[in-house]
C-alpha atoms as a PDB file:
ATOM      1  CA  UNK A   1      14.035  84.614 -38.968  1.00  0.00           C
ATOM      2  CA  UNK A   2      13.282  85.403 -42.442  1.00  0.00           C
ATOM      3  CA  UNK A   3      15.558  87.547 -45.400  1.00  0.00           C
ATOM      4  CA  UNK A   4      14.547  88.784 -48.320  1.00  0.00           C
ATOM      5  CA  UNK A   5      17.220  89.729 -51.048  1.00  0.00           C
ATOM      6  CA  UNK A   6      16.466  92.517 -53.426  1.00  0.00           C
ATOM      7  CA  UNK A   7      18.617  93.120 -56.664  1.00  0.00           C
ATOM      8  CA  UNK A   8      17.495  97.322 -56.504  1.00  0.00           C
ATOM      9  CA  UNK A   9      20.007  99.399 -54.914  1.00  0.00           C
ATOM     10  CA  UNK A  10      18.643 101.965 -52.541  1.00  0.00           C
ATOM     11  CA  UNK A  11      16.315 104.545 -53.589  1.00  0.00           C
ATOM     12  CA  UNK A  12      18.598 107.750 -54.776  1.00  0.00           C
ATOM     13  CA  UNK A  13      17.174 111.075 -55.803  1.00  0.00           C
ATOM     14  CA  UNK A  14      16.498 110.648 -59.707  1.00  0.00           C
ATOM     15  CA  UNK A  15      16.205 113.184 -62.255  1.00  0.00           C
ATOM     16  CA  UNK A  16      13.543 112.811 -65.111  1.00  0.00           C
ATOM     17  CA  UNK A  17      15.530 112.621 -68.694  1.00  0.00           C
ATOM     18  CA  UNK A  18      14.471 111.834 -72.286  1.00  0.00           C
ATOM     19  CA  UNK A  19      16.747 109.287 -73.589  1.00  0.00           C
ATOM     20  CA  UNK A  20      16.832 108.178 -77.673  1.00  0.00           C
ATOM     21  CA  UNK A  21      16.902 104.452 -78.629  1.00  0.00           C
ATOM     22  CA  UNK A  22      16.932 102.875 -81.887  1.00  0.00           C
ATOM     23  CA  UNK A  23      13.475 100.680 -81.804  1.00  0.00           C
ATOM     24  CA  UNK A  24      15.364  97.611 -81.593  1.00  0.00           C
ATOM     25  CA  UNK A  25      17.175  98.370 -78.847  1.00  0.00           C
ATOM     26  CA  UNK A  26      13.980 100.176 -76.961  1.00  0.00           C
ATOM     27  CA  UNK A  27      12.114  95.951 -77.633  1.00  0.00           C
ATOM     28  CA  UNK A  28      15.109  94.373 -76.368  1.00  0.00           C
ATOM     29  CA  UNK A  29      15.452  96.439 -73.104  1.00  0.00           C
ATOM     30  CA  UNK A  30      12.017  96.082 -72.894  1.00  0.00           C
ATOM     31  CA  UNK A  31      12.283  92.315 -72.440  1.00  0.00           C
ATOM     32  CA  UNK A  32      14.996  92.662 -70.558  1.00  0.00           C
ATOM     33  CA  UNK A  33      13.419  94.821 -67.910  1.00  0.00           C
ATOM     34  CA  UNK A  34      10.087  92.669 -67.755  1.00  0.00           C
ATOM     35  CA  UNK A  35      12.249  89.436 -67.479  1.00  0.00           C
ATOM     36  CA  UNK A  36      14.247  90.856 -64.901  1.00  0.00           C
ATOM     37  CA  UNK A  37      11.044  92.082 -63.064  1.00  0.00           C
ATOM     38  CA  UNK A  38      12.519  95.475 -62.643  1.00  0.00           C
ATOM     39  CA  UNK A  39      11.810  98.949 -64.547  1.00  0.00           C
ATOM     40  CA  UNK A  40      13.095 100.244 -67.810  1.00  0.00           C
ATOM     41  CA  UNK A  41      14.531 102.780 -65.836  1.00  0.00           C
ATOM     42  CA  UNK A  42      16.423 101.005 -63.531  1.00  0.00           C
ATOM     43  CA  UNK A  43      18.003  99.337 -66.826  1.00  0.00           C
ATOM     44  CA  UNK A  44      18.979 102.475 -68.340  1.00  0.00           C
ATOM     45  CA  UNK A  45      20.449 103.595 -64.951  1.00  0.00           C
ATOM     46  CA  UNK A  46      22.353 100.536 -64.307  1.00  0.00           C
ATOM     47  CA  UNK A  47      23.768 100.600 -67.819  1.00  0.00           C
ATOM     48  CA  UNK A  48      24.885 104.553 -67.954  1.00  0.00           C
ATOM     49  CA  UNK A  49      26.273 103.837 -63.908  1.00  0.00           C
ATOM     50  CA  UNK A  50      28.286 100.923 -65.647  1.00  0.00           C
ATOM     51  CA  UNK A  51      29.417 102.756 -68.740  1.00  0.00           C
ATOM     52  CA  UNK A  52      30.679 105.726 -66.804  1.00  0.00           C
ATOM     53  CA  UNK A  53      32.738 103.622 -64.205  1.00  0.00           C
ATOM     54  CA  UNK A  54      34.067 101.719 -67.437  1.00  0.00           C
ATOM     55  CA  UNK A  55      35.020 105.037 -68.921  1.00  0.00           C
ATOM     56  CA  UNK A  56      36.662 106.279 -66.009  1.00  0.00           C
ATOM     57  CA  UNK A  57      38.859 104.015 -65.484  1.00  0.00           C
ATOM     58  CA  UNK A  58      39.662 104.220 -69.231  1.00  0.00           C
ATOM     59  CA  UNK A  59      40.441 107.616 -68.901  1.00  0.00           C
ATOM     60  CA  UNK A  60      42.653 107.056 -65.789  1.00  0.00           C
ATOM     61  CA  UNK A  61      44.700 105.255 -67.381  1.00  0.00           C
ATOM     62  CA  UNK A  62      45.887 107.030 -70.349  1.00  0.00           C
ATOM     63  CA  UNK A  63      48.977 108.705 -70.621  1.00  0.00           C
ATOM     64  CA  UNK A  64      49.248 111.669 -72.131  1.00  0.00           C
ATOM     65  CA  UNK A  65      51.085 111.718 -75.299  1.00  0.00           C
ATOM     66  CA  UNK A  66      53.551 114.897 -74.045  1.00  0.00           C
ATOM     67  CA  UNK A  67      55.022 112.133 -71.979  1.00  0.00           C
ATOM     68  CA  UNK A  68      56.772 110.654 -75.018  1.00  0.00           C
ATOM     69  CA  UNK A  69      56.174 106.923 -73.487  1.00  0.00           C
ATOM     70  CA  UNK A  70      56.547 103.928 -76.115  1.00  0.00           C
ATOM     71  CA  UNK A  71      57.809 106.435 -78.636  1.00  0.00           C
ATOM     72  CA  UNK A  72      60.996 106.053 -80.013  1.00  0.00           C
ATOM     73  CA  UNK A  73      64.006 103.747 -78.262  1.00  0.00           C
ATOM     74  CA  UNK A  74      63.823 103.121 -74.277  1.00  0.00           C
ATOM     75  CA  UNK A  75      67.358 103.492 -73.740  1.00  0.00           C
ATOM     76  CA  UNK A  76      67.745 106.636 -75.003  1.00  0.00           C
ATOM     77  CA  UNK A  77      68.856 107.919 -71.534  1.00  0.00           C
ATOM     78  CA  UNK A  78      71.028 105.451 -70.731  1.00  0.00           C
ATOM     79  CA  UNK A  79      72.948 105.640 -74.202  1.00  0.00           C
ATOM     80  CA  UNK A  80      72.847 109.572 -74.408  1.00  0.00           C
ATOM     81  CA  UNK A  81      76.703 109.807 -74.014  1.00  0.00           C
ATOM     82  CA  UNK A  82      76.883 107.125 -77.225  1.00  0.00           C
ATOM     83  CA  UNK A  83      74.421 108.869 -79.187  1.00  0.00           C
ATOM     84  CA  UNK A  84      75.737 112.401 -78.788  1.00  0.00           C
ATOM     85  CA  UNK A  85      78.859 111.835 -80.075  1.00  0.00           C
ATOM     86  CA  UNK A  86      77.663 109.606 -83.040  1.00  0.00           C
ATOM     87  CA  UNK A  87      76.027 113.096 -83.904  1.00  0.00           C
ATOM     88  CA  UNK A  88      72.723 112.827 -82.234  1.00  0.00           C
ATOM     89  CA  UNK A  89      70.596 116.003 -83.138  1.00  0.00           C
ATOM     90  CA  UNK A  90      73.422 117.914 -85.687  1.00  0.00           C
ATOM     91  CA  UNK A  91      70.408 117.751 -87.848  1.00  0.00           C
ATOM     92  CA  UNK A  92      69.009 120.316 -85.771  1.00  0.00           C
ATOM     93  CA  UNK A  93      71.732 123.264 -84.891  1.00  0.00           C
ATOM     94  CA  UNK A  94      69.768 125.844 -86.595  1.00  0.00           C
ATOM     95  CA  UNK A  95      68.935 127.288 -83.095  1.00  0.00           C
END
């Protein structure tokens, strides 16, 4: 019985696009792609595919600022009582 192991994911539809690199960057992937034995393309793919899970889950996981989280004292709920009548907010009665 013999395997064979291939690093290429399976062949998806793919889209011709023109991408800009800085010539350093175009030598190095260069390099990388003929070390690797694999196309510049499939480089490029595999590092947009990678960014764009990265950003993703960066995206996920940020909370919007209308939330109010981390701003100001946690236990403002808990002490609202307290802080009312210490005069919480009299700065403010022009409503």
């Amino acid at each position: 019985m013999t395997f064979t192991y291939s690093a290429k994911p399976p062949r998806r539809k793919k889209k011709k696009t023109t991408v800009y690199l800085d010539e350093a960057l175009l030598r190095s992937m260069k390099q990388l792609a003929r070390s690797r034995r694999v196309s510049e393309a499939w480089i490029l793919g595999e590092a947009v595919s990678e960014y764009v899970v990265t950003a993703r889950k960066t995206t996920a996981r940020r909370v919007p600022k209308s939330l109010g989280i981390a701003s100001g004292p946690g236990d403002l709920s808990e002490r609202s009582d307290e802080l009312l009548a210490a005069g919480f907010g009299r700065d403010h009665v022009d409503r």
